[in-house]
N, C-alpha and C. Protein backbone atom coordinates (compact mmCIF):
# COMPACT_ATOMS: atom_id res chain seq x y z
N UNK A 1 10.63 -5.35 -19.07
CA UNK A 1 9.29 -5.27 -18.50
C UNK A 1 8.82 -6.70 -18.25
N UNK A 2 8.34 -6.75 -17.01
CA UNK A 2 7.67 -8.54 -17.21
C UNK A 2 6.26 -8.01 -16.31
N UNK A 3 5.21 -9.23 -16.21
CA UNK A 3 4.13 -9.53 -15.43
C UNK A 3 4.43 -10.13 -14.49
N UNK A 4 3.79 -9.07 -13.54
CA UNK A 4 3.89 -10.40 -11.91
C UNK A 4 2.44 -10.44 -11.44
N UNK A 5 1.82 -11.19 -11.72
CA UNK A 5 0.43 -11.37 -10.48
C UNK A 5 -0.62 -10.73 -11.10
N UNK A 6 -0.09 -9.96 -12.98
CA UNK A 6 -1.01 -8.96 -13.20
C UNK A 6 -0.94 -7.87 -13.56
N UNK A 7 0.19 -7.63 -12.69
CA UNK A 7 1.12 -6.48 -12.86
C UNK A 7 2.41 -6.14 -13.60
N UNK A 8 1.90 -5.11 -14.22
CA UNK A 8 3.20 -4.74 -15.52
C UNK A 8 4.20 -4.07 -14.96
N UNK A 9 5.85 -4.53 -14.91
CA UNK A 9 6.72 -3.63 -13.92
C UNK A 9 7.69 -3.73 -14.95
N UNK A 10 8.18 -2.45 -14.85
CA UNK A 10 8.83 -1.94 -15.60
C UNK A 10 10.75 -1.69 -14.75
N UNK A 11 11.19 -2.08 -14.89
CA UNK A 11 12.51 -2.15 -14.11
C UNK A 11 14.18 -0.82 -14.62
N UNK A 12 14.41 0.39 -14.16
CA UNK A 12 15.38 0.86 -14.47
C UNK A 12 15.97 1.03 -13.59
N UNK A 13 16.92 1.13 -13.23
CA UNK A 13 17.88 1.50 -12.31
C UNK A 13 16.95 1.08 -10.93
N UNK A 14 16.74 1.98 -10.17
CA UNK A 14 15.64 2.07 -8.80
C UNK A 14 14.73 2.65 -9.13
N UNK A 15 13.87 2.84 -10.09
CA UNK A 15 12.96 3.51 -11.04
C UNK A 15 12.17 2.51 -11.03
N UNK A 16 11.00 2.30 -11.15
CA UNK A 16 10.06 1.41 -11.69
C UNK A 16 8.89 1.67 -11.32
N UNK A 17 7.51 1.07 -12.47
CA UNK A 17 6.05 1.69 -12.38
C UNK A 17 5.50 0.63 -11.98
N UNK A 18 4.57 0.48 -11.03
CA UNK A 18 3.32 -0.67 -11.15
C UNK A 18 1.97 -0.28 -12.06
N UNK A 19 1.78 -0.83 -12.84
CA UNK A 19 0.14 -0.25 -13.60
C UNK A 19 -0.48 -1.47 -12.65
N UNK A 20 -1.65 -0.62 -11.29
CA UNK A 20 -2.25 -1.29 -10.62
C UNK A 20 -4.09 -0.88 -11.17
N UNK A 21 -4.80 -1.95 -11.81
CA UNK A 21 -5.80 -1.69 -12.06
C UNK A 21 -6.35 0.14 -12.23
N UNK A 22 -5.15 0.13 -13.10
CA UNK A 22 -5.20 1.30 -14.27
C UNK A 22 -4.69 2.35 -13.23
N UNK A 23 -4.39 2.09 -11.97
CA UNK A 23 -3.52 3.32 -11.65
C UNK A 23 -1.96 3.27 -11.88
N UNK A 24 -1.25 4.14 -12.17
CA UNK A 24 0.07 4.07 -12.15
C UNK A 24 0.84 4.70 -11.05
N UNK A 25 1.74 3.77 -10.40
CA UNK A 25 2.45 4.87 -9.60
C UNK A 25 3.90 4.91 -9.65
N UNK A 26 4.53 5.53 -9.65
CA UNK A 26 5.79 5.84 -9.90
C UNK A 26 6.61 5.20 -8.61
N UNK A 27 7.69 4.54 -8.24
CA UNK A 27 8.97 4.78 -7.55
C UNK A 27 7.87 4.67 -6.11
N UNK A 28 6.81 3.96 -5.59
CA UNK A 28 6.22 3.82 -4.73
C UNK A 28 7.01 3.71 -3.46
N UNK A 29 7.73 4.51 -2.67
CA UNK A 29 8.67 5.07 -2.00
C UNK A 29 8.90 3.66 -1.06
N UNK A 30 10.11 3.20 -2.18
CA UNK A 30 10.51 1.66 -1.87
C UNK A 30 11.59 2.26 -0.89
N UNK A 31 11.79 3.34 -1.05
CA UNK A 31 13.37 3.25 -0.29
C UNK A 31 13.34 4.22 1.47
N UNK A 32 14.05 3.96 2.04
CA UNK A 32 14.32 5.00 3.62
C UNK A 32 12.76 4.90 4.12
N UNK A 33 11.94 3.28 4.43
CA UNK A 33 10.67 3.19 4.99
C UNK A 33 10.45 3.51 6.26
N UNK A 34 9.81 3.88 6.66
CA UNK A 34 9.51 3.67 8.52
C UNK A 34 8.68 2.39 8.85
N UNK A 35 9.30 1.22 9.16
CA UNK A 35 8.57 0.08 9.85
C UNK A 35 7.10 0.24 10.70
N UNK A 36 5.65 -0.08 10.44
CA UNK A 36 4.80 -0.57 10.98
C UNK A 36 3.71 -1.51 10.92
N UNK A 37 3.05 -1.67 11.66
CA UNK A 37 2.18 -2.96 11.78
C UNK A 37 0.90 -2.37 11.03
N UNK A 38 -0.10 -2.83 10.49
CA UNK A 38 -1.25 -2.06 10.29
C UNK A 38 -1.73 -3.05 10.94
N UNK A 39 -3.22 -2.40 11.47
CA UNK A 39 -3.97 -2.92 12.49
C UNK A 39 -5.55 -3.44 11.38
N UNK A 40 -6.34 -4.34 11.92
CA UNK A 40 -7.25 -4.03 11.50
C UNK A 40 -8.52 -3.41 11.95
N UNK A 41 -9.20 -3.12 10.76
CA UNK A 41 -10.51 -2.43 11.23
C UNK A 41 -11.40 -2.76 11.43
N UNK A 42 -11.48 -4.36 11.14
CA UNK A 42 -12.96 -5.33 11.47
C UNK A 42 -12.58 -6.06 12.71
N UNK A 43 -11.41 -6.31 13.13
CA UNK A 43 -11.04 -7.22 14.20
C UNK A 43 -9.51 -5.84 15.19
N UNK A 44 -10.37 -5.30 16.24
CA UNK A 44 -9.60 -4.75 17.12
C UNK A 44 -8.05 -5.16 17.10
N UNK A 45 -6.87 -4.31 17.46
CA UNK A 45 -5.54 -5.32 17.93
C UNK A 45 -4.74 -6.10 16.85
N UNK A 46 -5.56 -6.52 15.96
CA UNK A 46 -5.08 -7.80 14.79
C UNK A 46 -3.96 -7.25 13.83
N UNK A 47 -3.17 -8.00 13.81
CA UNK A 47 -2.06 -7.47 12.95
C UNK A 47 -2.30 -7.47 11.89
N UNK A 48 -2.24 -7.04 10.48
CA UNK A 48 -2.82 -7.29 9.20
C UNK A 48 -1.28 -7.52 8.16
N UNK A 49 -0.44 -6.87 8.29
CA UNK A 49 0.09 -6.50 7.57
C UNK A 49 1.54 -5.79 8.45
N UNK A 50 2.58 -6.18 7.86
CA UNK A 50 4.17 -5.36 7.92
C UNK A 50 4.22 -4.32 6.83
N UNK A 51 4.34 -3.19 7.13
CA UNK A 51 4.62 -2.26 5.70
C UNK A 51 5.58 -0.77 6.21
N UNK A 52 5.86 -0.38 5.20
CA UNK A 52 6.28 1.43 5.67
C UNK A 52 5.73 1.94 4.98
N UNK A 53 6.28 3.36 6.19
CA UNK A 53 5.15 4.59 5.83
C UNK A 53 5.77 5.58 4.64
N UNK A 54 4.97 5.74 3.36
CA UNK A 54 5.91 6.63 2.93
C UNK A 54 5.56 7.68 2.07
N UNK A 55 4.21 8.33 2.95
CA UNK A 55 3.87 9.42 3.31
C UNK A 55 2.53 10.04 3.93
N UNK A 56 2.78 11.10 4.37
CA UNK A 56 1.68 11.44 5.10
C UNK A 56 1.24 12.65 4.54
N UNK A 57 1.29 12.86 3.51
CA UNK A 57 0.76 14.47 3.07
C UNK A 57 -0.60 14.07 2.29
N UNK A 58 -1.35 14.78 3.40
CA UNK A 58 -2.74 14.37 2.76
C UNK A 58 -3.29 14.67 1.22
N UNK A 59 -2.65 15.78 0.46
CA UNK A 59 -2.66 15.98 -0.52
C UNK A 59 -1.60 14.95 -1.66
N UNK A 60 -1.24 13.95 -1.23
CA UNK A 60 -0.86 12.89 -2.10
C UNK A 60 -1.65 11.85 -2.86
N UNK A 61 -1.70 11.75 -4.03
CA UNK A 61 -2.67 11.04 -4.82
C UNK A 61 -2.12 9.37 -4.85
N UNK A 62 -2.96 8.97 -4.07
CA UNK A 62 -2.33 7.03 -4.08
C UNK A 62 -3.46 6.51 -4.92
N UNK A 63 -3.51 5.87 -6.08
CA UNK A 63 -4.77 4.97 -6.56
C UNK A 63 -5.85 5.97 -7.46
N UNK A 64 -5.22 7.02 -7.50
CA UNK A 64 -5.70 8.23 -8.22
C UNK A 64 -6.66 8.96 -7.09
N UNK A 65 -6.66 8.79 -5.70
CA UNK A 65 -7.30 9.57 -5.14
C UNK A 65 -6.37 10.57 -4.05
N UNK A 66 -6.67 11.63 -3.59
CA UNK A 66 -5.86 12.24 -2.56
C UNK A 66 -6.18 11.07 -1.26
N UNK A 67 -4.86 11.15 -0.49
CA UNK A 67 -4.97 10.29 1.14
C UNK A 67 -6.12 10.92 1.52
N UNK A 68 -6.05 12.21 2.05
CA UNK A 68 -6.83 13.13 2.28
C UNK A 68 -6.42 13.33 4.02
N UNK A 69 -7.31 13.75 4.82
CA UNK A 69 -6.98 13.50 6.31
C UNK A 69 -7.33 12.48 7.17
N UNK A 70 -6.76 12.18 7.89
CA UNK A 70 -6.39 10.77 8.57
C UNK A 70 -5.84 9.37 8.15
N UNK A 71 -5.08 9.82 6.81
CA UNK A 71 -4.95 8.20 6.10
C UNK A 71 -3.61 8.66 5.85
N UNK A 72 -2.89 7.61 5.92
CA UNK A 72 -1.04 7.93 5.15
C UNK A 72 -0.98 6.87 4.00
N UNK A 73 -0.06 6.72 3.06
CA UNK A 73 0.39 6.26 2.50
C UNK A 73 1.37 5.16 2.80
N UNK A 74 0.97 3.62 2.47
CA UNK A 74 2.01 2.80 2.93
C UNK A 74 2.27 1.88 2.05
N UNK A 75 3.29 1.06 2.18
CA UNK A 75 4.29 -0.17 1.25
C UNK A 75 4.16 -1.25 1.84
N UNK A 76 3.31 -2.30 1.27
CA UNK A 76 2.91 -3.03 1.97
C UNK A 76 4.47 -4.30 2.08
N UNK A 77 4.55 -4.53 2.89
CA UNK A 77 6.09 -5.51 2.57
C UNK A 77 5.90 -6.70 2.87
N UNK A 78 4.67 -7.18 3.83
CA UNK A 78 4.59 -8.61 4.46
C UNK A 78 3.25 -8.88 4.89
N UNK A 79 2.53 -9.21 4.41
CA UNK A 79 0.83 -9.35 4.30
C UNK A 79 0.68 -10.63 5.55
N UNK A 80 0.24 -10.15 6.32
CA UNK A 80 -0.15 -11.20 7.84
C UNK A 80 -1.18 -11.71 7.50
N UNK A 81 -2.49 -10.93 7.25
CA UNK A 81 -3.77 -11.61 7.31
C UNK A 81 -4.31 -11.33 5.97
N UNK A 82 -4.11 -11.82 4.64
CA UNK A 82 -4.26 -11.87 3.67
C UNK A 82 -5.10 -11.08 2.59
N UNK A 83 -6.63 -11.89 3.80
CA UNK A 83 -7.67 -12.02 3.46
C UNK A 83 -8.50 -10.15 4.10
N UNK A 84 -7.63 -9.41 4.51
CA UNK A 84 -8.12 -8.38 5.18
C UNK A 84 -8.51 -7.43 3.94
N UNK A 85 -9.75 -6.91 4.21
CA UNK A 85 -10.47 -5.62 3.39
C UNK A 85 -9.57 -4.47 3.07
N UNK A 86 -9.52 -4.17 1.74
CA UNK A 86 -8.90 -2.98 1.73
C UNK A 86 -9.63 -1.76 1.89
N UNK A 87 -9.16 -0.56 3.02
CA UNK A 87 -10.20 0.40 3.30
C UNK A 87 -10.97 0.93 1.45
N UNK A 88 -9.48 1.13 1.09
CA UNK A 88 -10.20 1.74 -0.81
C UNK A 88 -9.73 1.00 -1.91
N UNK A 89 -10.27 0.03 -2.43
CA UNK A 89 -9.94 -0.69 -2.98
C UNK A 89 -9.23 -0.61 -4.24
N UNK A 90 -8.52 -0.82 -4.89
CA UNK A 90 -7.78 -0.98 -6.32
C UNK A 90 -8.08 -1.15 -7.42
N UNK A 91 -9.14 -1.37 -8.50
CA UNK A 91 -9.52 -2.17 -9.53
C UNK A 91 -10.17 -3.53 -8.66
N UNK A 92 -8.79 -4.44 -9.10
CA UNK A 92 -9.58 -5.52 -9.15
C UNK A 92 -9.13 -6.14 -7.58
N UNK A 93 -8.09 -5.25 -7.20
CA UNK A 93 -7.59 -5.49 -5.51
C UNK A 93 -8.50 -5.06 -4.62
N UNK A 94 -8.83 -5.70 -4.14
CA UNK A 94 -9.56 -5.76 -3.20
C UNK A 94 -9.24 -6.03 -1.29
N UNK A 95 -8.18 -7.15 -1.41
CA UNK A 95 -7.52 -7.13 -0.18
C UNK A 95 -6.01 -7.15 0.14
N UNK A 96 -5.64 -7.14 1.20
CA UNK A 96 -4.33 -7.31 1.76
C UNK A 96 -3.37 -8.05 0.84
N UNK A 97 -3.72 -9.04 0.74
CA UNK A 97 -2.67 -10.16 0.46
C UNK A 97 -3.10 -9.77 -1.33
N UNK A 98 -3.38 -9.28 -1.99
CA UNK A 98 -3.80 -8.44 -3.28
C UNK A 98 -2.42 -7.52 -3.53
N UNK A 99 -2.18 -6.64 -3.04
CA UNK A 99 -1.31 -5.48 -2.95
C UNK A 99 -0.13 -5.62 -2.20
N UNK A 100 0.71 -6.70 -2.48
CA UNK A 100 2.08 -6.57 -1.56
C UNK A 100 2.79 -5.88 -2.37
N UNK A 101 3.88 -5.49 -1.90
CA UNK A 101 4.77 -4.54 -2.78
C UNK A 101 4.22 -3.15 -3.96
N UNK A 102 3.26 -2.93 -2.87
CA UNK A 102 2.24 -1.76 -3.67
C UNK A 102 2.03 -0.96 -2.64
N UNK A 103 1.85 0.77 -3.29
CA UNK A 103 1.81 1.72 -1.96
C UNK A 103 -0.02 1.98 -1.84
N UNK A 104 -0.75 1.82 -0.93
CA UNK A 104 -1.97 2.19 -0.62
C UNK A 104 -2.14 3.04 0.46
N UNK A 105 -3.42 3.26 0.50
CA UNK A 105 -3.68 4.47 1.71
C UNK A 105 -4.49 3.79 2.72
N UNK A 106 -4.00 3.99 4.03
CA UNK A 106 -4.43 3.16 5.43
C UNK A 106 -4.66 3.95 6.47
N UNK A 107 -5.45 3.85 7.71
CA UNK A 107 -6.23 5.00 7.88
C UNK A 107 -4.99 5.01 9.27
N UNK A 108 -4.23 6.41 9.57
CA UNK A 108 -3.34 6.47 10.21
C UNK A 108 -3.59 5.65 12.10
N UNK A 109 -4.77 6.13 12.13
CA UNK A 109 -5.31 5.68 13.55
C UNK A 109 -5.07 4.07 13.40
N UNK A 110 -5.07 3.33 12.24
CA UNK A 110 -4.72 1.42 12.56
C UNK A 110 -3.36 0.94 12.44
N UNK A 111 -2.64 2.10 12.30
CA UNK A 111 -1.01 1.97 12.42
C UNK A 111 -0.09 2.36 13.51
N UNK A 112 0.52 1.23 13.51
CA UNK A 112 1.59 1.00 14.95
C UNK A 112 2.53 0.81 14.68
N UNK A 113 4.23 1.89 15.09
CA UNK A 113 5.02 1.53 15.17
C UNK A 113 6.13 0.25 15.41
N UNK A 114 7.00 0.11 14.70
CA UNK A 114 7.47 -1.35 15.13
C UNK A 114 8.77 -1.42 15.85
């Protein structure tokens, strides 16, 4: 188990937990991603972020809440604009460049294929 950034990760095989400001998520679907851009929501067009999608079932609990409808689930892999708002924030995450290698919920309409 070590700390990265805050975060307690726990390492088995391809198994591993993030405890993200008291949420836990399991195996945050690191593996078979679909590549896209997230867009932002304060600045039209703007790239925010490289991540995959890795899921869309609105009944999936990310951060202890359901996506619900219109939001998917994504892995953030490469944080562009750092400083960008997170639509629902984390504990103590608050933005983009906060949550790399963490799955959050992003509102499907600011995501673009890559």
């Amino acid at each position: 188990m070590s700390d990265v950034g805050g975060n307690l990760i726990s390492s088995q095989g391809n198994e591993f937990e993030n405890n993200v400001g008291g949420f836990v998520d399991s195996d945050p679907c690191s593996q078979g991603l679909t590549d896209v851009l997230l867009k932002s929501l304060r600045s039209p067009g703007v790239d925010v972020a490289r991540a995959g999608v890795c899921s869309k079932d609105s009944k999936k609990l990310v951060g202890g809440e359901e996506l619900g409808v219109g939001f998917i689930e994504v892995f953030i892999i490469v944080p562009i604009k750092r400083d960008e708002p997170l639509i629902r924030p984390y504990g103590s995450y608050q933005f983009i460049g906060d949550v790399v290698a963490q799955s959050i919920a992003w509102p499907s309409s600011f995501v673009e294929p890559v």
